[in-house]
ModelCIF file with pLDDT and N, C-alpha, C, O atoms, coordinates in Angstrom:
data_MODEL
#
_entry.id   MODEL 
#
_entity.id                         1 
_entity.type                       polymer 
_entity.pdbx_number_of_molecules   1 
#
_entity_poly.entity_id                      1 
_entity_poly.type                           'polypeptide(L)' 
_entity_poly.nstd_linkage                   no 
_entity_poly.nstd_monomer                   no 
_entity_poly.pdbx_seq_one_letter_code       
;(UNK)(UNK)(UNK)(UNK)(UNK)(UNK)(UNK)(UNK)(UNK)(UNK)(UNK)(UNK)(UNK)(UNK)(UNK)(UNK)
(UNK)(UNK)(UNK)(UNK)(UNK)(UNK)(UNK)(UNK)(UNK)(UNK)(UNK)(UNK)(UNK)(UNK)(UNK)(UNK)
(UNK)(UNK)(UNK)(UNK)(UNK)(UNK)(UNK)(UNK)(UNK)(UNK)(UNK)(UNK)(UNK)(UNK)
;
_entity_poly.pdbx_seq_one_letter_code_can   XXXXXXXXXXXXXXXXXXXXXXXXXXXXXXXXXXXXXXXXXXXXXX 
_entity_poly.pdbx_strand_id                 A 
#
loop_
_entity_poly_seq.entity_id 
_entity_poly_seq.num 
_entity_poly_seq.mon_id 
_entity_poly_seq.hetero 
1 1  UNK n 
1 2  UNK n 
1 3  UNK n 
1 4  UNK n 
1 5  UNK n 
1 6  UNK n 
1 7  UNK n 
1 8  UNK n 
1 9  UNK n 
1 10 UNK n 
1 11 UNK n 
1 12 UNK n 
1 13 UNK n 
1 14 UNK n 
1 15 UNK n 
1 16 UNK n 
1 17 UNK n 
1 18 UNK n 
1 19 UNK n 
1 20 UNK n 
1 21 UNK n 
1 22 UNK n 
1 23 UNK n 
1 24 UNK n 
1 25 UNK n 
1 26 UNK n 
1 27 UNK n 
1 28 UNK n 
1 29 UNK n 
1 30 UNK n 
1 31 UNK n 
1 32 UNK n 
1 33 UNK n 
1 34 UNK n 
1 35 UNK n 
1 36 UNK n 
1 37 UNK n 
1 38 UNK n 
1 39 UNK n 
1 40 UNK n 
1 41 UNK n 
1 42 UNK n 
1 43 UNK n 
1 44 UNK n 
1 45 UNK n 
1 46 UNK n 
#
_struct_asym.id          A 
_struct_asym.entity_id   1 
#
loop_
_ma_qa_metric.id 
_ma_qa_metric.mode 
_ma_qa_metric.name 
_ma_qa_metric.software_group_id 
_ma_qa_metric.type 
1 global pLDDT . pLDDT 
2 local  pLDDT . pLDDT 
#
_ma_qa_metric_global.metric_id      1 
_ma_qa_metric_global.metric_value   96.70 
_ma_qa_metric_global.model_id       1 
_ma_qa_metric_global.ordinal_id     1 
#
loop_
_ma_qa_metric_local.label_asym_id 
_ma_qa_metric_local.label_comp_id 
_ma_qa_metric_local.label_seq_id 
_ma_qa_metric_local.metric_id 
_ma_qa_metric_local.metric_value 
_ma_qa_metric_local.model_id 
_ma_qa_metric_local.ordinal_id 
A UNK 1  2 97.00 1 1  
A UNK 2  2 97.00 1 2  
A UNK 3  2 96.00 1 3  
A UNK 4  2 97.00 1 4  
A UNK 5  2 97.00 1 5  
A UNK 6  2 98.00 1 6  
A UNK 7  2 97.00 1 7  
A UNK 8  2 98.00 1 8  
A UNK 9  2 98.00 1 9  
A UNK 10 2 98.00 1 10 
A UNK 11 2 98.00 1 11 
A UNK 12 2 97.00 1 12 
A UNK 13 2 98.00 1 13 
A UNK 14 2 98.00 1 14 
A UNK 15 2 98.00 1 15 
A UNK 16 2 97.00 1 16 
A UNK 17 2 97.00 1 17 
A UNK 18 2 97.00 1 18 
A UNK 19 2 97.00 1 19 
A UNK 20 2 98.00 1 20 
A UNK 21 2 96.00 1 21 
A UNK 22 2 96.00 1 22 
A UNK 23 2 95.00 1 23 
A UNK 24 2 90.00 1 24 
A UNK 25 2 93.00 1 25 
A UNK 26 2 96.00 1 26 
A UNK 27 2 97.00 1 27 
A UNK 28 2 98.00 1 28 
A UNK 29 2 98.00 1 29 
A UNK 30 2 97.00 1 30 
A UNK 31 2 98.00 1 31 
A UNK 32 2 98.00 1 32 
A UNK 33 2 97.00 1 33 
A UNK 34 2 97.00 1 34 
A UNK 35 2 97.00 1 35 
A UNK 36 2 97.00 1 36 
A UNK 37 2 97.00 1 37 
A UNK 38 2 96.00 1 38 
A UNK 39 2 96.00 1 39 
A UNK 40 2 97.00 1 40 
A UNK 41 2 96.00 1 41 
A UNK 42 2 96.00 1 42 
A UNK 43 2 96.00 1 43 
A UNK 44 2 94.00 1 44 
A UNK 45 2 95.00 1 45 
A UNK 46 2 97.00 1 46 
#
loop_
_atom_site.group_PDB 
_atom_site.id 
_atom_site.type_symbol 
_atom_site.label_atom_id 
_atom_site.label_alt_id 
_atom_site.label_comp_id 
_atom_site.label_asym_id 
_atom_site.label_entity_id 
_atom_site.label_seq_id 
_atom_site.pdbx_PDB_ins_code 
_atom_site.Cartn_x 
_atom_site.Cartn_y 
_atom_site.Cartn_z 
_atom_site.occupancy 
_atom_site.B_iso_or_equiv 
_atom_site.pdbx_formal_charge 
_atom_site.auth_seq_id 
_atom_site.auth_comp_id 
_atom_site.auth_asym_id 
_atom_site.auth_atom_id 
_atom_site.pdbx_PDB_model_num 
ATOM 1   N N  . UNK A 1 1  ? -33.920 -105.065 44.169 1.00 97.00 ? 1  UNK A N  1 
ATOM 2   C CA . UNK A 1 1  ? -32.952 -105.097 45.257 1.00 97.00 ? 1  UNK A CA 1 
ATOM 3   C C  . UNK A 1 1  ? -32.162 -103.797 45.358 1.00 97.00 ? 1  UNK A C  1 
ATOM 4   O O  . UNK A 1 1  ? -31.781 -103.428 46.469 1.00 97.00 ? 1  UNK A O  1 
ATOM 5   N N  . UNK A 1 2  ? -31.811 -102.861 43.939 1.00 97.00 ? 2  UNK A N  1 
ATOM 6   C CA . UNK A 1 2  ? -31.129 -101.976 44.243 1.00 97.00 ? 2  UNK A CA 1 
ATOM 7   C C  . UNK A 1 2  ? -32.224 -100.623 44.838 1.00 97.00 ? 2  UNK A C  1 
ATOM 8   O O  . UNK A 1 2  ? -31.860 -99.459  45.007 1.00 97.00 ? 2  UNK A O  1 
ATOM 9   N N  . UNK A 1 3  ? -33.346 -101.068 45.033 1.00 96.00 ? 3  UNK A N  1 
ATOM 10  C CA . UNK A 1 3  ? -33.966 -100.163 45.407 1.00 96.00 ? 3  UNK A CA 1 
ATOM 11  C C  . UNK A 1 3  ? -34.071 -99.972  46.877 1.00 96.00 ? 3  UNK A C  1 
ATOM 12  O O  . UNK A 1 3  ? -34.028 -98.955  47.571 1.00 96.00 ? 3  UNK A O  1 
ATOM 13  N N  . UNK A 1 4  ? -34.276 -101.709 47.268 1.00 97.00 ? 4  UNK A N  1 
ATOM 14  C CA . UNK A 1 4  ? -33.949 -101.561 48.671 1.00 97.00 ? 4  UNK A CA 1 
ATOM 15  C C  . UNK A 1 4  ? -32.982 -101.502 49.454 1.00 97.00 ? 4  UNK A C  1 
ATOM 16  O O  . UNK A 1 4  ? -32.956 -101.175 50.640 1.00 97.00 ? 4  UNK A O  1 
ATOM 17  N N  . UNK A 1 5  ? -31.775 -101.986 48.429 1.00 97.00 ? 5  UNK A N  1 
ATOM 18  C CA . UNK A 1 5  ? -30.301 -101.359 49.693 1.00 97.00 ? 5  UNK A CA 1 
ATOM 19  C C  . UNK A 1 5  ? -30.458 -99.582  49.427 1.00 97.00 ? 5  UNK A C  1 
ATOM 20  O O  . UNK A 1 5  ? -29.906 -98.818  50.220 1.00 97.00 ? 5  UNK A O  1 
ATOM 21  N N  . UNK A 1 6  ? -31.165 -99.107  48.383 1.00 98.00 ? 6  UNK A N  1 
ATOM 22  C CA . UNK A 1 6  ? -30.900 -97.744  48.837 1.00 98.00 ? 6  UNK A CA 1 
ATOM 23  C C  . UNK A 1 6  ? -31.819 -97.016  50.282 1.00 98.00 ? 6  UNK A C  1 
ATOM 24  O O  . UNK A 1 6  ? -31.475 -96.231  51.165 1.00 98.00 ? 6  UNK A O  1 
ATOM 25  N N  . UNK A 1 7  ? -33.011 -97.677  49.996 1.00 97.00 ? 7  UNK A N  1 
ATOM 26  C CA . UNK A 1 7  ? -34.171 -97.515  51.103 1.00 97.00 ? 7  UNK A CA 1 
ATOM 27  C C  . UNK A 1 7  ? -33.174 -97.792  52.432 1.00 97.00 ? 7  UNK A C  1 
ATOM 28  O O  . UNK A 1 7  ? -33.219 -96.987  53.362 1.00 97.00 ? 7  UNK A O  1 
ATOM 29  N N  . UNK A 1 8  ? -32.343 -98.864  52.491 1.00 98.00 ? 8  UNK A N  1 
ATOM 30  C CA . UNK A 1 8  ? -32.001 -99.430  53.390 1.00 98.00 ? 8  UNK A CA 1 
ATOM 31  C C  . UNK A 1 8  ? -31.000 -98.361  53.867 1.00 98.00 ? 8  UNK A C  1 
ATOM 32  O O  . UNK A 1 8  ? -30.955 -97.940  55.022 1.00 98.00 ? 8  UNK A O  1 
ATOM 33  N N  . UNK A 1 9  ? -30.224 -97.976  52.885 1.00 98.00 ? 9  UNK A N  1 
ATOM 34  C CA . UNK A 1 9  ? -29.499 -96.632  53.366 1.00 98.00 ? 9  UNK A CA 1 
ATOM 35  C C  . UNK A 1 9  ? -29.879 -95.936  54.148 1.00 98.00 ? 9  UNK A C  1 
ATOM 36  O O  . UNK A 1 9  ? -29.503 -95.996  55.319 1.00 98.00 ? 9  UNK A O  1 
ATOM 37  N N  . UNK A 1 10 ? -30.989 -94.830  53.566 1.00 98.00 ? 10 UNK A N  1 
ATOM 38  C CA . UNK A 1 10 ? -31.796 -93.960  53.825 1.00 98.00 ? 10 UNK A CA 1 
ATOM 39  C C  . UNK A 1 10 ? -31.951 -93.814  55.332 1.00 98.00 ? 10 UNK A C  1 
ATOM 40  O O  . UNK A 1 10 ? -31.648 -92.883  56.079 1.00 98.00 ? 10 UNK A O  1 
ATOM 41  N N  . UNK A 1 11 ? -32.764 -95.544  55.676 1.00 98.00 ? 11 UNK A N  1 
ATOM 42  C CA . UNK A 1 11 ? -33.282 -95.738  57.044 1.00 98.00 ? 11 UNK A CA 1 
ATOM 43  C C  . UNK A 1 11 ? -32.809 -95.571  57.884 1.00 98.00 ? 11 UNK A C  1 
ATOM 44  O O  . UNK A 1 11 ? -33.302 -94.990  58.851 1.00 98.00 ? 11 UNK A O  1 
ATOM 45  N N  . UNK A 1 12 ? -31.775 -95.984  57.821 1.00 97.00 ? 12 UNK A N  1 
ATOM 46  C CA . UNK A 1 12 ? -30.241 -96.000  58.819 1.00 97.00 ? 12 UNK A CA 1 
ATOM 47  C C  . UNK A 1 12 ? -29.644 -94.722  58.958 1.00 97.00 ? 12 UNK A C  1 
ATOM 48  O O  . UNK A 1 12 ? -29.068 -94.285  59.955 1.00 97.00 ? 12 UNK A O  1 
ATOM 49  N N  . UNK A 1 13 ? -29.829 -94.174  57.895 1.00 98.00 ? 13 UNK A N  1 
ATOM 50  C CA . UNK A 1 13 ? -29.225 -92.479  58.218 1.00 98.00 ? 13 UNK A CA 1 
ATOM 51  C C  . UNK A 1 13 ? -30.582 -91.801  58.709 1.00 98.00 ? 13 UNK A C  1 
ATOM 52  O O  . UNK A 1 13 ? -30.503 -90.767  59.372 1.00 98.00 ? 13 UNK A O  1 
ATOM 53  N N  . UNK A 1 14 ? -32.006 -92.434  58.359 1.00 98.00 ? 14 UNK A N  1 
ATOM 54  C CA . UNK A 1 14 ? -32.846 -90.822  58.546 1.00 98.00 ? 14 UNK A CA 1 
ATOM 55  C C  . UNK A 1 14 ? -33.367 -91.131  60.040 1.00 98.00 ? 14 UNK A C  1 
ATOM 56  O O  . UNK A 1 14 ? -33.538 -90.408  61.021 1.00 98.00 ? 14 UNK A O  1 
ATOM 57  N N  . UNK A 1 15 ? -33.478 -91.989  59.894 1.00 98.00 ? 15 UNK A N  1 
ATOM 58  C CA . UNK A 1 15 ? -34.658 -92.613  61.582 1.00 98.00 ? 15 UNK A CA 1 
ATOM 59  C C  . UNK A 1 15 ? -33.536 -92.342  62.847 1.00 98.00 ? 15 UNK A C  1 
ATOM 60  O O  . UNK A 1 15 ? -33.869 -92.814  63.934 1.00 98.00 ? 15 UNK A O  1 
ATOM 61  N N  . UNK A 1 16 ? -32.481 -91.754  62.794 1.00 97.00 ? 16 UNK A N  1 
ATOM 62  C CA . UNK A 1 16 ? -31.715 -91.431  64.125 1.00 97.00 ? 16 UNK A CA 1 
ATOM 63  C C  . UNK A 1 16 ? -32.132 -89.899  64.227 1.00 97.00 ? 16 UNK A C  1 
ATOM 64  O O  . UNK A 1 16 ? -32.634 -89.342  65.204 1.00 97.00 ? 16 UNK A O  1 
ATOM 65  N N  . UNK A 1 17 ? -31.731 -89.212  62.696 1.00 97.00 ? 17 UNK A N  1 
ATOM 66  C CA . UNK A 1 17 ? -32.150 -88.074  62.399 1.00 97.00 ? 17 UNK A CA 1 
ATOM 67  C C  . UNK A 1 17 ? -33.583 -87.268  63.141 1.00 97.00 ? 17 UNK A C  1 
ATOM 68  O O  . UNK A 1 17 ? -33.703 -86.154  63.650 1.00 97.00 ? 17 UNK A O  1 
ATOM 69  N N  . UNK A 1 18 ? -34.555 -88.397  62.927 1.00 97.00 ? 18 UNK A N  1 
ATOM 70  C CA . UNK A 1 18 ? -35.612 -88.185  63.567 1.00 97.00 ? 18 UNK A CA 1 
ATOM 71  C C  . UNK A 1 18 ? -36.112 -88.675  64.302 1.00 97.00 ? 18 UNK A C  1 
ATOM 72  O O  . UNK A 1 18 ? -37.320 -88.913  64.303 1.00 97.00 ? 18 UNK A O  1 
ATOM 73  N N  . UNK A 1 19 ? -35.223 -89.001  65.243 1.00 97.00 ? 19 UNK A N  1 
ATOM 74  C CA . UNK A 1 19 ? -35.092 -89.315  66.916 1.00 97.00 ? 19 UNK A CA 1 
ATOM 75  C C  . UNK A 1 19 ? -35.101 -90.892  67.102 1.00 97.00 ? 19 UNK A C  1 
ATOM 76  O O  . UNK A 1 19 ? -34.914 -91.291  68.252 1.00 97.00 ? 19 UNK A O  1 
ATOM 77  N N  . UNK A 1 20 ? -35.326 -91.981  65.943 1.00 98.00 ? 20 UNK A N  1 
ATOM 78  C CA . UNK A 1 20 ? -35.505 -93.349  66.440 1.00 98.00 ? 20 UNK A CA 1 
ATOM 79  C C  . UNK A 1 20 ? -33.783 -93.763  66.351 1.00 98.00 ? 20 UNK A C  1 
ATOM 80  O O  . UNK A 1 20 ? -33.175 -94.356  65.459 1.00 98.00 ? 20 UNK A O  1 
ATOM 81  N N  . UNK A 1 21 ? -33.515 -93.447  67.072 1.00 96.00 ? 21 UNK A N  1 
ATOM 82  C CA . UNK A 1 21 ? -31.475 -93.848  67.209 1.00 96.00 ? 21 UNK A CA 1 
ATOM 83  C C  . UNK A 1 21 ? -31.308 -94.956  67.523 1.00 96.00 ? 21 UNK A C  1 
ATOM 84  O O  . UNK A 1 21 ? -30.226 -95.436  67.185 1.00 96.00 ? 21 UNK A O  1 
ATOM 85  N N  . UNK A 1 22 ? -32.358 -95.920  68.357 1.00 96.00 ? 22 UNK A N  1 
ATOM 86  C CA . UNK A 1 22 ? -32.187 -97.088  69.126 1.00 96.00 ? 22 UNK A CA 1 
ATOM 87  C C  . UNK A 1 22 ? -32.476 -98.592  67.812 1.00 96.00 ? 22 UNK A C  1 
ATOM 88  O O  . UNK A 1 22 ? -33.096 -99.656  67.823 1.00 96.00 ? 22 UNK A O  1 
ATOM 89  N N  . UNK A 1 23 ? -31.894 -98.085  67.154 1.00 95.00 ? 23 UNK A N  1 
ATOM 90  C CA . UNK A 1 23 ? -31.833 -99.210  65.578 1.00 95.00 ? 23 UNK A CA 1 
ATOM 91  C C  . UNK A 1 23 ? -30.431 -100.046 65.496 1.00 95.00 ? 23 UNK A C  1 
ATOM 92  O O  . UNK A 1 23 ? -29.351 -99.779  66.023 1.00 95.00 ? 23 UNK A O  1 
ATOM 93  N N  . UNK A 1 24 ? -30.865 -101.335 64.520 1.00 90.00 ? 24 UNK A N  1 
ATOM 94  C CA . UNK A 1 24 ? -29.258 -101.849 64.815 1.00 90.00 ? 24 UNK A CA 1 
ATOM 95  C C  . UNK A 1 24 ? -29.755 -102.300 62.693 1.00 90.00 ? 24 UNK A C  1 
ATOM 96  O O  . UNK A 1 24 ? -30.719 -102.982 62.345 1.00 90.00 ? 24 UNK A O  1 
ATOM 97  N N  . UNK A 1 25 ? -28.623 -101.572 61.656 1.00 93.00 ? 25 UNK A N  1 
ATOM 98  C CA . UNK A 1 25 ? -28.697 -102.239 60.624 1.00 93.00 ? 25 UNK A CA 1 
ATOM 99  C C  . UNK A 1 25 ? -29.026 -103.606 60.222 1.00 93.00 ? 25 UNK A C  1 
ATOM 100 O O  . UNK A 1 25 ? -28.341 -104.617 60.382 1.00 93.00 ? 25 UNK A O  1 
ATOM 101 N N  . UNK A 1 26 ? -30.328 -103.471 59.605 1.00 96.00 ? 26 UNK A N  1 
ATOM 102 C CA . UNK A 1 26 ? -30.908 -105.232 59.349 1.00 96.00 ? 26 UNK A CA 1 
ATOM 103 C C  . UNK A 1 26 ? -30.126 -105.904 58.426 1.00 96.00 ? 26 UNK A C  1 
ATOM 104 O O  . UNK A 1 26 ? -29.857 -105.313 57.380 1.00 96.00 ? 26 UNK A O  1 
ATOM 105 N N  . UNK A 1 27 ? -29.732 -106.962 58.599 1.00 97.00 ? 27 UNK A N  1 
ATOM 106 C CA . UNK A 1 27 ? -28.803 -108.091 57.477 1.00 97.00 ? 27 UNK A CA 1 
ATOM 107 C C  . UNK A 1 27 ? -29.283 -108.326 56.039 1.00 97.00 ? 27 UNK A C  1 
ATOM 108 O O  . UNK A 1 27 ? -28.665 -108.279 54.975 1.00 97.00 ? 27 UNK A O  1 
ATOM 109 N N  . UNK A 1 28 ? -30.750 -108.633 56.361 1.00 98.00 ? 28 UNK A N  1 
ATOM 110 C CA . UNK A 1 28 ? -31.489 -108.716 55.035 1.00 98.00 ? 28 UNK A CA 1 
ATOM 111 C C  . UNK A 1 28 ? -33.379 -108.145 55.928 1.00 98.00 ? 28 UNK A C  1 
ATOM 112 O O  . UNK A 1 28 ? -33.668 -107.470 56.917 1.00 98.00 ? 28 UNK A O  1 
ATOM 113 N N  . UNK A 1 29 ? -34.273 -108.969 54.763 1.00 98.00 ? 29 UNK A N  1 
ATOM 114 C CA . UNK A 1 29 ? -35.228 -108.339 54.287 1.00 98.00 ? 29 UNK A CA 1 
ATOM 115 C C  . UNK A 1 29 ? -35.447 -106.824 54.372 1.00 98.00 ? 29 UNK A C  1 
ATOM 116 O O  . UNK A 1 29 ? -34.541 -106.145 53.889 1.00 98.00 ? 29 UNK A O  1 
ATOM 117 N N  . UNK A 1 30 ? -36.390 -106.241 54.852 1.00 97.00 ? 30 UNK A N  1 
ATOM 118 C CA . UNK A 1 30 ? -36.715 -104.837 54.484 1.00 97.00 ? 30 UNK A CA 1 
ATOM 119 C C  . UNK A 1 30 ? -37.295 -103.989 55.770 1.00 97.00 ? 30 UNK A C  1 
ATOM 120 O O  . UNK A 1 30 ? -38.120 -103.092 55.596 1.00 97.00 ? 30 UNK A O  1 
ATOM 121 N N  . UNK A 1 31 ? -36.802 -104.338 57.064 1.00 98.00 ? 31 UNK A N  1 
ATOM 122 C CA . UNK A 1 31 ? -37.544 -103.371 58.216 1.00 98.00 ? 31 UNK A CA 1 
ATOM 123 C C  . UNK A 1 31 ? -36.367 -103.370 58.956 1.00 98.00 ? 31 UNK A C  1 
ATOM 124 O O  . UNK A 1 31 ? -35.509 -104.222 59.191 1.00 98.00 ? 31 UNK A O  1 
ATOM 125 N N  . UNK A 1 32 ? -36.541 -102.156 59.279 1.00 98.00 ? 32 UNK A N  1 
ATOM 126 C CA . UNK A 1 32 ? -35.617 -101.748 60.945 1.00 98.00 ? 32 UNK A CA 1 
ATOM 127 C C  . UNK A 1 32 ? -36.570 -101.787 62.270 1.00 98.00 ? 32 UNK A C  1 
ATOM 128 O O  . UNK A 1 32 ? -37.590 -101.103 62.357 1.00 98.00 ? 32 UNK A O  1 
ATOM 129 N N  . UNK A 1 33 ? -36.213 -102.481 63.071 1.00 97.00 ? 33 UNK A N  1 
ATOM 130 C CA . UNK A 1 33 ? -36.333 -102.257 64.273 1.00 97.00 ? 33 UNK A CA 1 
ATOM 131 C C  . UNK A 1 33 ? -36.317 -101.765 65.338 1.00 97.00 ? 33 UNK A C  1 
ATOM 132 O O  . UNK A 1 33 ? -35.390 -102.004 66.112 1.00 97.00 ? 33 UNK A O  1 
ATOM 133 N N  . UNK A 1 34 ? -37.141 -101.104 65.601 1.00 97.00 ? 34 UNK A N  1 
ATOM 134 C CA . UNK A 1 34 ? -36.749 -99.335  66.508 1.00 97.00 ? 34 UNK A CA 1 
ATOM 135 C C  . UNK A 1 34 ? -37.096 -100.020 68.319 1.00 97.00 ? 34 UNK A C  1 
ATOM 136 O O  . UNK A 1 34 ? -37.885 -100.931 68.568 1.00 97.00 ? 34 UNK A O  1 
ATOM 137 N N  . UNK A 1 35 ? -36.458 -99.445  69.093 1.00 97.00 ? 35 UNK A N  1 
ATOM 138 C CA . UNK A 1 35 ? -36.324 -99.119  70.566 1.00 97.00 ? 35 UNK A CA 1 
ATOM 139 C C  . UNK A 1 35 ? -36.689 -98.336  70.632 1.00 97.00 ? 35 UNK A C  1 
ATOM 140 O O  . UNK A 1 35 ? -35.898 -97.406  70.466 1.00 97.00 ? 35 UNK A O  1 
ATOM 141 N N  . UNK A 1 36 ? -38.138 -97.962  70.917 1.00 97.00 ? 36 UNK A N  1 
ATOM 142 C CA . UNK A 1 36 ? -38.375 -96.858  71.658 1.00 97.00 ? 36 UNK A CA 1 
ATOM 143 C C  . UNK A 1 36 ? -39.007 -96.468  72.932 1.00 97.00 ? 36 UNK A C  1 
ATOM 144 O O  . UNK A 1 36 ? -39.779 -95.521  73.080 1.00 97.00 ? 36 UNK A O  1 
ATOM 145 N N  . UNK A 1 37 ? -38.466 -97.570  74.141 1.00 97.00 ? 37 UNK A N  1 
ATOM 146 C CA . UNK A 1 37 ? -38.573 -97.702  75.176 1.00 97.00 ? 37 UNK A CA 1 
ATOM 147 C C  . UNK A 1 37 ? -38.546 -96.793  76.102 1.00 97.00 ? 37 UNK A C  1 
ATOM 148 O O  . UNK A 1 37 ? -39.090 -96.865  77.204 1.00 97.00 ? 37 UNK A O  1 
ATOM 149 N N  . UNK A 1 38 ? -37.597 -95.488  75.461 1.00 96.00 ? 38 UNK A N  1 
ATOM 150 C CA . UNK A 1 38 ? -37.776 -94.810  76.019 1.00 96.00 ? 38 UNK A CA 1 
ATOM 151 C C  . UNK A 1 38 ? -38.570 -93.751  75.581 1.00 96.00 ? 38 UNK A C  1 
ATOM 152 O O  . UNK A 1 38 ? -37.724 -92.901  75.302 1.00 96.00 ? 38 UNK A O  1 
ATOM 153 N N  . UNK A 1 39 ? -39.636 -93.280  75.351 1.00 96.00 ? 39 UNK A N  1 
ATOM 154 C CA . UNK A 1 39 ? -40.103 -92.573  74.517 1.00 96.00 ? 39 UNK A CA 1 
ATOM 155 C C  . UNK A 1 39 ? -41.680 -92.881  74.844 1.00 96.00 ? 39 UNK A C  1 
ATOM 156 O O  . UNK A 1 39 ? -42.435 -91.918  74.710 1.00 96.00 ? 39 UNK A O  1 
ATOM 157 N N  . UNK A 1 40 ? -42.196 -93.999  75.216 1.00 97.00 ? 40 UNK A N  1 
ATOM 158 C CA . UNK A 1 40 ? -43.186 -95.229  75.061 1.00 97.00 ? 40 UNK A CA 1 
ATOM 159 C C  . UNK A 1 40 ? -43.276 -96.309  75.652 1.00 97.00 ? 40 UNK A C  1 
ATOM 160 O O  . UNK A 1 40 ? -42.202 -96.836  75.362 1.00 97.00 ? 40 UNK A O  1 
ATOM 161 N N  . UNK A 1 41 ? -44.075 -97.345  76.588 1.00 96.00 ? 41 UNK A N  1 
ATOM 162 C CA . UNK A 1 41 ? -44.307 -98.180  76.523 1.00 96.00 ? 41 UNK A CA 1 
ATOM 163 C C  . UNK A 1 41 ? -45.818 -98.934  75.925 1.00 96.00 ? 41 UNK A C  1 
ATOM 164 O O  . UNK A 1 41 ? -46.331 -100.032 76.139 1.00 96.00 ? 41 UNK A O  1 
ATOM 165 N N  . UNK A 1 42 ? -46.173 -97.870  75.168 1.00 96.00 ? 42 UNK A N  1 
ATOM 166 C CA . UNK A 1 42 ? -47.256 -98.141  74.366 1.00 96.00 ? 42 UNK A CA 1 
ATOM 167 C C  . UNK A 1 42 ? -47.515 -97.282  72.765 1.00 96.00 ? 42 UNK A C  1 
ATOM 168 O O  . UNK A 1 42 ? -47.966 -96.255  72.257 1.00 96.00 ? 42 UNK A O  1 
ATOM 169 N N  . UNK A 1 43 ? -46.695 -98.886  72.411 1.00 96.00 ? 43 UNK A N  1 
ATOM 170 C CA . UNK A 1 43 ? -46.335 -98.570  70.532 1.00 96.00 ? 43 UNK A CA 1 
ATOM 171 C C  . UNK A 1 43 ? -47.351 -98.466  69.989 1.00 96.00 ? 43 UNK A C  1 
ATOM 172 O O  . UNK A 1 43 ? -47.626 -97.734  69.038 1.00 96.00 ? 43 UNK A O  1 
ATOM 173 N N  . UNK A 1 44 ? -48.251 -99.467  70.755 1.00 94.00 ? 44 UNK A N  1 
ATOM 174 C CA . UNK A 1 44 ? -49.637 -99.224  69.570 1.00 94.00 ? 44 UNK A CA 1 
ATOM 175 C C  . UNK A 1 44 ? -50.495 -97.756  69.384 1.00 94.00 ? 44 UNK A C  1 
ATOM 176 O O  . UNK A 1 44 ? -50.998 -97.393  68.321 1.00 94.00 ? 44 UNK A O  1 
ATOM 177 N N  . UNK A 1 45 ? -50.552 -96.807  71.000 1.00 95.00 ? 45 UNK A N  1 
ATOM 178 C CA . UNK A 1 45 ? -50.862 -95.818  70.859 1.00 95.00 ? 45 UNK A CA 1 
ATOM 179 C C  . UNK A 1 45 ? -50.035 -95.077  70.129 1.00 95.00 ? 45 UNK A C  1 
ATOM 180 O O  . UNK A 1 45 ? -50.776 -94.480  69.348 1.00 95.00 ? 45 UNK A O  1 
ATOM 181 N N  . UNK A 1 46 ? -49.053 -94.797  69.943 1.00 97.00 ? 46 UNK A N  1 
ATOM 182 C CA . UNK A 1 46 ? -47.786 -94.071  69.398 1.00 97.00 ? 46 UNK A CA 1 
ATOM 183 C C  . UNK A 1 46 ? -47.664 -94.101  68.524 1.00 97.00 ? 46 UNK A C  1 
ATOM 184 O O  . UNK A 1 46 ? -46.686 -93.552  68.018 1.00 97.00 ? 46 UNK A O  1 
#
């Protein structure tokens, strides 16, 4: 667990860093959720 609140850190600071800004801090398990609607409407190519 202390590995993933640090991961969890990380995510939240690096993925705006590198342009995915459209994130909202997850409560628990282990993924962020990116918006990148604008950027894409095709994630799977992307």
């Amino acid at each position: 667990m202390a590995v993933y609140r640090e991961n969890r850190r990380l995510m939240i600071e690096g993925l705006p860093k590198a342009g995915f800004d459209r994130i909202a801090p997850p409560d628990g398990a282990f993924y962020v959720y990116a918006d990148i609607s604008h950027l894409t409407d095709d994630s799977r190519a992307f």
